[in-house]
Each structure stands twice: as structure tokens, then as C-alpha cells.
PDB file of N, CA and C in Angstrom:
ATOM      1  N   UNK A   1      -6.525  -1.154  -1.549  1.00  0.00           N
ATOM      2  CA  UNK A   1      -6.943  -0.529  -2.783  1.00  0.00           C
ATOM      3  C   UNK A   1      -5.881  -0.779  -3.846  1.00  0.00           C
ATOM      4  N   UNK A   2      -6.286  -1.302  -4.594  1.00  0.00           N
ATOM      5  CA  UNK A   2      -5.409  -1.426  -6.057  1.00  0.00           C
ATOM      6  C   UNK A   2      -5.174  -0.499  -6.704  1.00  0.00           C
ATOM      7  N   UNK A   3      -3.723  -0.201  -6.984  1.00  0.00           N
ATOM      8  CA  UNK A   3      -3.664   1.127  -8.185  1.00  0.00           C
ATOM      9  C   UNK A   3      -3.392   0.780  -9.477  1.00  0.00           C
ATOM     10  N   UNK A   4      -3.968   1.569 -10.272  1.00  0.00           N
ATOM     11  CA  UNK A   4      -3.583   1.540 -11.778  1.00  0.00           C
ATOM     12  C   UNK A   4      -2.021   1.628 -11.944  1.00  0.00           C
ATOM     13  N   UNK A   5      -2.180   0.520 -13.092  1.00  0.00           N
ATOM     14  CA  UNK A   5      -0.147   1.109 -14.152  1.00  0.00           C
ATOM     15  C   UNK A   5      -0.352   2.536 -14.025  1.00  0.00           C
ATOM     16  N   UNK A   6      -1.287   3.497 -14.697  1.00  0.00           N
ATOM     17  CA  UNK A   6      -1.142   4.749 -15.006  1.00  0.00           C
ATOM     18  C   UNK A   6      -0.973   5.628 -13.666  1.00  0.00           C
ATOM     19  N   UNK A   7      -1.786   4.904 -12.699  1.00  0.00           N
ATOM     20  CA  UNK A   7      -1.630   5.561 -11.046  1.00  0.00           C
ATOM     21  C   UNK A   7      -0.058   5.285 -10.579  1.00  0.00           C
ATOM     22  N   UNK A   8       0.390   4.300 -10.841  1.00  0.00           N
ATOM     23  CA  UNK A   8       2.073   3.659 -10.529  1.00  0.00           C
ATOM     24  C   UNK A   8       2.555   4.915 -11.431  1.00  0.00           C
ATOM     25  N   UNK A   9       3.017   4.961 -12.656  1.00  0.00           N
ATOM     26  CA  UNK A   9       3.355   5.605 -13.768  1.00  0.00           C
ATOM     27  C   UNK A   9       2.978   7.292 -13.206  1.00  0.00           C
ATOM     28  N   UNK A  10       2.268   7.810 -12.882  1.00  0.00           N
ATOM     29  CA  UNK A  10       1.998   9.077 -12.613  1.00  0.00           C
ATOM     30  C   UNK A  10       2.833   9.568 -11.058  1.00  0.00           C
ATOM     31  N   UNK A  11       2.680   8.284  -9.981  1.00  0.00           N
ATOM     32  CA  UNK A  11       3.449   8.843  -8.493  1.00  0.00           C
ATOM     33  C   UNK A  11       4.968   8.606  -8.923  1.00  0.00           C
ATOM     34  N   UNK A  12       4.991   7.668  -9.651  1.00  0.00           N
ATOM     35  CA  UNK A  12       6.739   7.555  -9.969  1.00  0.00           C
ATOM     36  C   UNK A  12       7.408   8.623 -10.879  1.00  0.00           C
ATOM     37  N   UNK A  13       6.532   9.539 -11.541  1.00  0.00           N
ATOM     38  CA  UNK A  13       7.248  10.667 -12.077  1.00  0.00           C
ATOM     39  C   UNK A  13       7.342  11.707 -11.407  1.00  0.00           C
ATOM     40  N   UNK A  14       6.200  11.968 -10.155  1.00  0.00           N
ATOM     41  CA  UNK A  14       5.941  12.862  -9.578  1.00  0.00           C
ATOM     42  C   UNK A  14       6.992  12.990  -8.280  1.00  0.00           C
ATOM     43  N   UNK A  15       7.586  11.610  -8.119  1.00  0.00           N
ATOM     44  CA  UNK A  15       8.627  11.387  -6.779  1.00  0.00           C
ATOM     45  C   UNK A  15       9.763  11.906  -7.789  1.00  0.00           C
ATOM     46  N   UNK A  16       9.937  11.048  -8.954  1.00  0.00           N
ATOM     47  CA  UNK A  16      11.325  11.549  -9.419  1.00  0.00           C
ATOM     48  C   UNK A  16      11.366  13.015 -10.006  1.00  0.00           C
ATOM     49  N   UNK A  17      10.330  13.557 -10.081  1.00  0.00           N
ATOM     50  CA  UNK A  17      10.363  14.854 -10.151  1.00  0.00           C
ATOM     51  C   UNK A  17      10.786  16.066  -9.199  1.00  0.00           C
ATOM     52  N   UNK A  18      10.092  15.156  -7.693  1.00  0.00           N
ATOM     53  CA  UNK A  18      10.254  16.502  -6.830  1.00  0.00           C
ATOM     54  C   UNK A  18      11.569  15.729  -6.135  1.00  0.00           C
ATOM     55  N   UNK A  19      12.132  14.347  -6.745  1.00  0.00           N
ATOM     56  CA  UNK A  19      13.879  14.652  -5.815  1.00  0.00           C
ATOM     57  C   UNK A  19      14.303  15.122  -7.144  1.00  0.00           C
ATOM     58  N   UNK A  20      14.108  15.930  -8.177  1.00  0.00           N
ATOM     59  CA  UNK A  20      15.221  16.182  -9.247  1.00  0.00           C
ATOM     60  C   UNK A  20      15.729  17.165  -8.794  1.00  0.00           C
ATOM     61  N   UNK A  21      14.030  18.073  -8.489  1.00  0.00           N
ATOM     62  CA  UNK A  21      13.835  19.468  -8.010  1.00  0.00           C
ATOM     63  C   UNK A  21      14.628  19.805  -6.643  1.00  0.00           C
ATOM     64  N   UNK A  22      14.811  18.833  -6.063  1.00  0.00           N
ATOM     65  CA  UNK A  22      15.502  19.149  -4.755  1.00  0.00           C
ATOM     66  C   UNK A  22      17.164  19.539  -4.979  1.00  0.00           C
ATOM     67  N   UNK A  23      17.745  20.634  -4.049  1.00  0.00           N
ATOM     68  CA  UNK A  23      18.924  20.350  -3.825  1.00  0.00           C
ATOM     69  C   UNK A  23      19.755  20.024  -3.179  1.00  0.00           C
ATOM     70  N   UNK A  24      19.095  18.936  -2.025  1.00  0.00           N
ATOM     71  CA  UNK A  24      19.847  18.304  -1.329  1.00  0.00           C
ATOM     72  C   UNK A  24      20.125  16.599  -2.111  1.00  0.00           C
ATOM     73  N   UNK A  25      19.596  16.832  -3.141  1.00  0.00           N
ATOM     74  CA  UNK A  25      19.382  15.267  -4.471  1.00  0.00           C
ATOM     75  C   UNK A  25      19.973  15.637  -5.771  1.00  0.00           C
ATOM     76  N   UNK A  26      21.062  14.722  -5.905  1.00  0.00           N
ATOM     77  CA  UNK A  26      21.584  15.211  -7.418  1.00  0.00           C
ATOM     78  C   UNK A  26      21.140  13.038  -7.947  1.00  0.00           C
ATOM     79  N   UNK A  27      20.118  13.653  -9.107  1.00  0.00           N
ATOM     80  CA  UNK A  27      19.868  12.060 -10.197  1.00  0.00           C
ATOM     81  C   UNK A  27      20.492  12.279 -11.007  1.00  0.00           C
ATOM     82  N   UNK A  28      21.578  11.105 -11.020  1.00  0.00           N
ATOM     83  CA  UNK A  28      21.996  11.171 -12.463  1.00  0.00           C
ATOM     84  C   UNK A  28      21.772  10.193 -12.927  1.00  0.00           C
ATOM     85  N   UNK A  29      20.295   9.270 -12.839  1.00  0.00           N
ATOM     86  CA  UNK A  29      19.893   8.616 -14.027  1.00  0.00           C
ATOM     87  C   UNK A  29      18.206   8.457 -13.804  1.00  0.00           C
ATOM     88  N   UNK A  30      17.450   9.703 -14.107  1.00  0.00           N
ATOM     89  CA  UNK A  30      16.628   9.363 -14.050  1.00  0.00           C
ATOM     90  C   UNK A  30      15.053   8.235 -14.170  1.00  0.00           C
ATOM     91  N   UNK A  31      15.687   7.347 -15.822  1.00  0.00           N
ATOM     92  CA  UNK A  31      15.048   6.666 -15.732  1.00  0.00           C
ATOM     93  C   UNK A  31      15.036   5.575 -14.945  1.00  0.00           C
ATOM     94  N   UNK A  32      16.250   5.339 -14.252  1.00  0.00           N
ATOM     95  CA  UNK A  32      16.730   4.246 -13.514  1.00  0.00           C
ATOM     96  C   UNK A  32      16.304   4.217 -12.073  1.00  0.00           C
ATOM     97  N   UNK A  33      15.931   5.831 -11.951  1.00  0.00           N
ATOM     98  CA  UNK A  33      15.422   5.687 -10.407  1.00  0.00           C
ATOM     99  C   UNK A  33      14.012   5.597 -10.776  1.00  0.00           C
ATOM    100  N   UNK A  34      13.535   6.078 -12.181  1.00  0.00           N
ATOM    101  CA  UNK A  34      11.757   5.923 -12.362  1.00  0.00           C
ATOM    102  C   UNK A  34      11.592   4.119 -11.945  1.00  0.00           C
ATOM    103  N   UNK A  35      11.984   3.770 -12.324  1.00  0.00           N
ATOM    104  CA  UNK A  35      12.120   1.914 -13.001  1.00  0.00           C
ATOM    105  C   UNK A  35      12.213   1.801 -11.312  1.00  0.00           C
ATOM    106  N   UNK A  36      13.309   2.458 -10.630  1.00  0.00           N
ATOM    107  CA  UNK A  36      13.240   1.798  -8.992  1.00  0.00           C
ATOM    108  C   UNK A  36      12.374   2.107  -8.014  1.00  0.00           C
ATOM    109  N   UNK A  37      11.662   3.048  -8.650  1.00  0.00           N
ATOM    110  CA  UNK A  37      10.311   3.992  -7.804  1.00  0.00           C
ATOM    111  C   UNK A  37       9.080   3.324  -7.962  1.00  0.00           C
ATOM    112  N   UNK A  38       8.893   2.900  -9.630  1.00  0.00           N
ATOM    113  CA  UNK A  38       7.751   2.043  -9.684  1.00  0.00           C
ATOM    114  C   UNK A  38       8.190   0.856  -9.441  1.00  0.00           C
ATOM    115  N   UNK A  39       9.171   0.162  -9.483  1.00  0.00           N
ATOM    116  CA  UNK A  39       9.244  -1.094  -8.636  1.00  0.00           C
ATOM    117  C   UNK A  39       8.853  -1.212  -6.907  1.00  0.00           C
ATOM    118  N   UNK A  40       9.024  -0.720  -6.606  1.00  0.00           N
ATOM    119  CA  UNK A  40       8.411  -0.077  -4.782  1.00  0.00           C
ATOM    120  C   UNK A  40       7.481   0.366  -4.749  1.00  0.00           C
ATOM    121  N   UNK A  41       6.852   0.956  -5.691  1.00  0.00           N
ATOM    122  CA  UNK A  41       5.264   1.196  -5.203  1.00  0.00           C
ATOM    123  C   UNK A  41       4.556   0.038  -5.902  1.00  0.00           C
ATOM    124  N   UNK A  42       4.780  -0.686  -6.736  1.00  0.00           N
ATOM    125  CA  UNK A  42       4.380  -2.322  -7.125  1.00  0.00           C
ATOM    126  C   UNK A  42       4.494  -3.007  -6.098  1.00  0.00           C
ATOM    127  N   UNK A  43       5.466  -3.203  -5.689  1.00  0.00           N
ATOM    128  CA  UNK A  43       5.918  -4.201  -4.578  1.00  0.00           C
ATOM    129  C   UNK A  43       5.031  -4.021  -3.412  1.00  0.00           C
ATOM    130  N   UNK A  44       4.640  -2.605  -2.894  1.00  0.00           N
ATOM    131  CA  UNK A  44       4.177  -1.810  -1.682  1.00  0.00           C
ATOM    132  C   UNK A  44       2.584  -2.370  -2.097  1.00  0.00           C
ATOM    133  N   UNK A  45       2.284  -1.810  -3.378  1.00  0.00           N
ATOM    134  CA  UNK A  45       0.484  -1.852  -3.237  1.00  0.00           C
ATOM    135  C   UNK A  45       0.068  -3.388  -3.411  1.00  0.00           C
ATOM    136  N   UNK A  46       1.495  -4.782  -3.934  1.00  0.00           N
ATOM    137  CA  UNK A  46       0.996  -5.878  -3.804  1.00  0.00           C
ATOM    138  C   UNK A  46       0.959  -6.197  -2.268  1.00  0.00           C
ATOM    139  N   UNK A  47       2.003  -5.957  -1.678  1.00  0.00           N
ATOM    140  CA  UNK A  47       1.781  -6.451  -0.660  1.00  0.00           C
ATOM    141  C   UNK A  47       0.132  -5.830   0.269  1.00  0.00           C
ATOM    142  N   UNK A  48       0.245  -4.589  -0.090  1.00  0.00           N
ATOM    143  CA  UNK A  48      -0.904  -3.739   0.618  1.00  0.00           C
ATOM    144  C   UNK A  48      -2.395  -4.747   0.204  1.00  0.00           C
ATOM    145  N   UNK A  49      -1.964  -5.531  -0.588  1.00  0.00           N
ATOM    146  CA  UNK A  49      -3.370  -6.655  -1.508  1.00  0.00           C
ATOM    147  C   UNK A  49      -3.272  -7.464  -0.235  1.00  0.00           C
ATOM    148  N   UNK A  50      -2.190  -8.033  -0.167  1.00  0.00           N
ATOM    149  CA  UNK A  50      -2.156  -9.421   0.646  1.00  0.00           C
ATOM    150  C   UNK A  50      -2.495  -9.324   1.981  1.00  0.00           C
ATOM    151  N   UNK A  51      -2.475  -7.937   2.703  1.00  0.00           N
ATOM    152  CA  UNK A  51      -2.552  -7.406   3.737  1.00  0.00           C
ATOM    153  C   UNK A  51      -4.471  -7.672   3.966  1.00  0.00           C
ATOM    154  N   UNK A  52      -4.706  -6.150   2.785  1.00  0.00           N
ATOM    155  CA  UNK A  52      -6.023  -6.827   2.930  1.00  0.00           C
ATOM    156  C   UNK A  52      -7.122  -7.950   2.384  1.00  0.00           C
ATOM    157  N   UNK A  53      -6.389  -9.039   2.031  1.00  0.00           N
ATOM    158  CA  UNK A  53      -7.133 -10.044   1.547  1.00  0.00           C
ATOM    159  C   UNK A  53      -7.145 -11.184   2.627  1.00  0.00           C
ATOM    160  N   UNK A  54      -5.959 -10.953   3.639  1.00  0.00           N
ATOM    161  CA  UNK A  54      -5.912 -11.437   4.996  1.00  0.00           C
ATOM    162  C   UNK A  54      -7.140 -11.241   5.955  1.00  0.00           C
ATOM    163  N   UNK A  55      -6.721  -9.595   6.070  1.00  0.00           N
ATOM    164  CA  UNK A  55      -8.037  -9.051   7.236  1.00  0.00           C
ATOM    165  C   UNK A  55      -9.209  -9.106   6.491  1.00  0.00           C
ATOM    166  N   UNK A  56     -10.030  -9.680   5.128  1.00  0.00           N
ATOM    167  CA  UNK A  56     -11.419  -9.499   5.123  1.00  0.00           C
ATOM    168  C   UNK A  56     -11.239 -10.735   5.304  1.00  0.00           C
ATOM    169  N   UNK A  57     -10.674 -12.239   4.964  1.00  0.00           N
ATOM    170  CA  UNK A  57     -10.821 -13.417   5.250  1.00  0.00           C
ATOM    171  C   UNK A  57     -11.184 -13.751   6.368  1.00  0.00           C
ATOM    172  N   UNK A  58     -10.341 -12.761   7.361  1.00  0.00           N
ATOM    173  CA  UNK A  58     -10.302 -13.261   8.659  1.00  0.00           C
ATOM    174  C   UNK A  58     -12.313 -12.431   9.577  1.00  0.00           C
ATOM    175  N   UNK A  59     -12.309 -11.407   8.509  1.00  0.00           N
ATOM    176  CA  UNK A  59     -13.488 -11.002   9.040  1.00  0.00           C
ATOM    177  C   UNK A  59     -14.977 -11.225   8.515  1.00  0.00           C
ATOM    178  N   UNK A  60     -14.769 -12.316   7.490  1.00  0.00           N
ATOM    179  CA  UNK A  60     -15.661 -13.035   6.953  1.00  0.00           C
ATOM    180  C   UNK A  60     -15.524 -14.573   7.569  1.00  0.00           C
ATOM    181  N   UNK A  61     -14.959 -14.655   8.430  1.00  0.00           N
ATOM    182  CA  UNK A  61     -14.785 -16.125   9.209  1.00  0.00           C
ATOM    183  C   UNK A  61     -15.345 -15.858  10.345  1.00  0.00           C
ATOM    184  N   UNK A  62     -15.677 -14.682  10.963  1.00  0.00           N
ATOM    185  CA  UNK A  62     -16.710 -14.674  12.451  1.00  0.00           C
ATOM    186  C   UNK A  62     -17.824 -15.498  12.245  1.00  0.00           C
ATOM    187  N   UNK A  63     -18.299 -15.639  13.110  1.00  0.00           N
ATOM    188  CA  UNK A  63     -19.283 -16.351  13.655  1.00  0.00           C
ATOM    189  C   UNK A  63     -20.645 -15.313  12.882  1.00  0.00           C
ATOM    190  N   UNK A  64     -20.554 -14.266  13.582  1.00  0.00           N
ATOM    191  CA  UNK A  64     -21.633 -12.954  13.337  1.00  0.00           C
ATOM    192  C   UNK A  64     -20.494 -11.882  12.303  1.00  0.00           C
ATOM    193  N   UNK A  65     -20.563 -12.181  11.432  1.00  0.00           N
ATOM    194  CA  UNK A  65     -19.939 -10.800  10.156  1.00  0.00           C
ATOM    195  C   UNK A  65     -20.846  -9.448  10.108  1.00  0.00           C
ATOM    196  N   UNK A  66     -20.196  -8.489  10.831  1.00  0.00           N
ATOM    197  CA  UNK A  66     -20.731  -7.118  10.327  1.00  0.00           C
ATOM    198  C   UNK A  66     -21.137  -7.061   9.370  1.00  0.00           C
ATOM    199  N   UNK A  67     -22.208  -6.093   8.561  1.00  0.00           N
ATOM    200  CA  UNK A  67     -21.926  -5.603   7.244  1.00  0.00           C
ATOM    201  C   UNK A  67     -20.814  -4.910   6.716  1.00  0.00           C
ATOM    202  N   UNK A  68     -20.236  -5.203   5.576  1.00  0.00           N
ATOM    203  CA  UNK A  68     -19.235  -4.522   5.129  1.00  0.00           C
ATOM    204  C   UNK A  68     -19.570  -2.791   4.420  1.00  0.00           C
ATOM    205  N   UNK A  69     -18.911  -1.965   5.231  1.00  0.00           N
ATOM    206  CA  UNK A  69     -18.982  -0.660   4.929  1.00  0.00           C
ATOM    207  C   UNK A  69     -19.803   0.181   6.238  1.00  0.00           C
ATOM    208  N   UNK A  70     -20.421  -1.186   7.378  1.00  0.00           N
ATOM    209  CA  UNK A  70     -20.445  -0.365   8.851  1.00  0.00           C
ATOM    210  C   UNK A  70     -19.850   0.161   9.582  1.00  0.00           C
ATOM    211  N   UNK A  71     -20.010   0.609  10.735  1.00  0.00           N
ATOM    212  CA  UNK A  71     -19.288   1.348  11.638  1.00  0.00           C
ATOM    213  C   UNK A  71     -18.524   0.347  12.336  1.00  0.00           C
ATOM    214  N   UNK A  72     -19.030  -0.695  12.846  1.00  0.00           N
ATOM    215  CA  UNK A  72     -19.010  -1.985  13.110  1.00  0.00           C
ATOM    216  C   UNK A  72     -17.364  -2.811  12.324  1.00  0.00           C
ATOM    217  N   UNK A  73     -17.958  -2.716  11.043  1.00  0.00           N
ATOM    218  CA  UNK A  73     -17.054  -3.432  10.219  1.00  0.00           C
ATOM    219  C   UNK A  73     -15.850  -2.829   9.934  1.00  0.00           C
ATOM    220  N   UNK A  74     -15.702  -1.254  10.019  1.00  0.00           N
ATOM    221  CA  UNK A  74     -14.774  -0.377   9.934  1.00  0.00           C
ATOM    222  C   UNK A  74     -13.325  -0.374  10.728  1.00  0.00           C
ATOM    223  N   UNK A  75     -14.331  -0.712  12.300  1.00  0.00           N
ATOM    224  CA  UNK A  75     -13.432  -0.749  13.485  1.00  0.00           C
ATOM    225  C   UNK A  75     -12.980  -1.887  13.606  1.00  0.00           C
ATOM    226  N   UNK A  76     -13.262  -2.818  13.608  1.00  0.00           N
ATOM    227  CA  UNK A  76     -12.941  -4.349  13.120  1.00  0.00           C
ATOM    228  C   UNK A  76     -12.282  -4.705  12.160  1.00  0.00           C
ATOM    229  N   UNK A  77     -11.995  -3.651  11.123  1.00  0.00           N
ATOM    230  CA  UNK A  77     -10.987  -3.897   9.571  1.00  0.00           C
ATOM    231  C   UNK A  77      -9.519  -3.490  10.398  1.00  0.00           C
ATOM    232  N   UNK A  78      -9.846  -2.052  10.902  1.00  0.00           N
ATOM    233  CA  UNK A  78      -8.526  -1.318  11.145  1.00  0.00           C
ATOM    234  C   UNK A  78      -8.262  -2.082  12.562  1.00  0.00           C
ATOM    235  N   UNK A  79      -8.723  -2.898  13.791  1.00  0.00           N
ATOM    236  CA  UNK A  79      -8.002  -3.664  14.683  1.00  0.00           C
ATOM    237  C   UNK A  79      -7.595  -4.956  13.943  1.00  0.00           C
ATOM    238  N   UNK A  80      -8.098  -5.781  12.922  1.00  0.00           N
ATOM    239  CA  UNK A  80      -7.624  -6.784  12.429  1.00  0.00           C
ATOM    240  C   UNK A  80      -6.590  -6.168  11.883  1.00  0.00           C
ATOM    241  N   UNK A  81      -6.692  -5.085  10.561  1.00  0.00           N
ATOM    242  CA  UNK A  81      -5.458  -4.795   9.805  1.00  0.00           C
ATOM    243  C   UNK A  81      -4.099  -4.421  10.441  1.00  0.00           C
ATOM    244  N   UNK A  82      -4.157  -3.810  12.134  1.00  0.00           N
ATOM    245  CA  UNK A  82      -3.353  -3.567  12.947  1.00  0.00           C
ATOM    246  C   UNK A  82      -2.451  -4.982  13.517  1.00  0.00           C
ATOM    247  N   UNK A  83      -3.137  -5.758  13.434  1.00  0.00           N
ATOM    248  CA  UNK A  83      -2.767  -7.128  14.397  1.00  0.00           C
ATOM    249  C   UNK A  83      -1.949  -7.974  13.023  1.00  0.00           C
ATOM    250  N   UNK A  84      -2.556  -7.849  12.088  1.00  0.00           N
ATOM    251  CA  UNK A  84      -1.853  -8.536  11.140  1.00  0.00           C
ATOM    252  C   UNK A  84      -0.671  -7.887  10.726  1.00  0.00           C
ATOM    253  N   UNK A  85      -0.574  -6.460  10.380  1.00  0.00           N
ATOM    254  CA  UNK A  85       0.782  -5.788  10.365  1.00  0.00           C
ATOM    255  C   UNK A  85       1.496  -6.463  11.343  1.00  0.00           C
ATOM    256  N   UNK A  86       0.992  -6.026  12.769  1.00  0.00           N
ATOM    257  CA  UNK A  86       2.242  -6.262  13.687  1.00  0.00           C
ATOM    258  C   UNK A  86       3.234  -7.830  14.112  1.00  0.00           C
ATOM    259  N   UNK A  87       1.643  -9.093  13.090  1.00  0.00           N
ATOM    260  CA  UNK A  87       2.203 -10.270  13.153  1.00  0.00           C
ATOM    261  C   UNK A  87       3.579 -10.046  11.870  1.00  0.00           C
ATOM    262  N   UNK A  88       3.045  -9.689  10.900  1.00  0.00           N
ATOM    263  CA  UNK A  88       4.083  -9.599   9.828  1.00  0.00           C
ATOM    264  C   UNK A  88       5.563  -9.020  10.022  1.00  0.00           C
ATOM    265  N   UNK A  89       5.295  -7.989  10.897  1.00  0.00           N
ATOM    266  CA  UNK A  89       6.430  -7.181  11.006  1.00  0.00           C
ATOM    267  C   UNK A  89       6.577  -7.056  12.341  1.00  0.00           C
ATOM    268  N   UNK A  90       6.143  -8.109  13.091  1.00  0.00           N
ATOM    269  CA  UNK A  90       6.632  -7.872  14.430  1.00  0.00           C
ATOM    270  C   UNK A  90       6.860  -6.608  15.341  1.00  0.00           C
ATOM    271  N   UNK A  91       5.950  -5.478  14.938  1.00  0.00           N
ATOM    272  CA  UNK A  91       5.697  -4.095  15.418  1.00  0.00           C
ATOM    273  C   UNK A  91       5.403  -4.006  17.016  1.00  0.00           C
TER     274      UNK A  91
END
């Protein structure tokens, strides 16, 4: 799932908000950790693209393709999406 700038922009204030709020967290530069928060959830939801643009490729290459949004196709997203994590990251 793709997120909006404004979806990036809204979790990155909301993280640097609740470590401001914390007191086991002292920021002393907030915008600098905003800028490093939305850089990681950019980085996170591209890769989260590449992840799944892998597993539908690979599940539009069967022989017999489920419909997409079956029960069928569901269980078959999340064992492909599992196998491809663990190729990536060796899990």
C-alpha cells in the first residue's frame, strides 16, 4: 500500500511527538529527527512497493491465477510475500 506525503508528514510528527513526550527521550533537534523519521518511513513504504510488486508478478505468472481479492489469492499473497522477505533478508 502506498502512502501519501501527507500520510508520511502526519506519522512523522506523530513519532516525533510521542518521543518528545517521553522521558526516557530528550530531542534536541526536532526538525532533524522529523527529516530522519520521514526519511525511514519513505525508504520503508518504497521498499514495502518492491516487496509487493515482486509477490503479484510472481502470482500472476502461475499457470492457473486465483482471482485477486480471493481466499485463494489471499493465502498465496501472504506465503509468497513470506518467502520473498525471507529470500531478501535471509529470515
Amino acid at each position: 500500500m502506498r502512502m501519501s506525503r501527507e500520510r508520511i508528514f502526519y506519522l512523522a510528527d506523530m513519532i516525533v511527538k510521542e518521543l518528545g513526550g517521553s522521558d526516557a527521550v530528550t530531542v534536541k533537534a526536532p526538525d532533524e529527527l522529523r527529516t530522519e523519521v520521514m526519511r525511514a518511513l519513505s525508504d520503508e513504504a518504497r521498499l514495502e512497493e518492491t516487496i509487493d510488486t515482486e509477490v503479484r508478478r510472481t502470482l500472476s505468472s502461475y499457470a492457473r491465477p486465483a482471482p485477486e481479492g480471493s481466499r485463494e489469492w489471499e493465502v498465496m499473497y501472504q506465503k509468497t510475500r513470506e518467502e520473498v522477505l525471507r529470500r531478501r533478508f535471509r529470515l
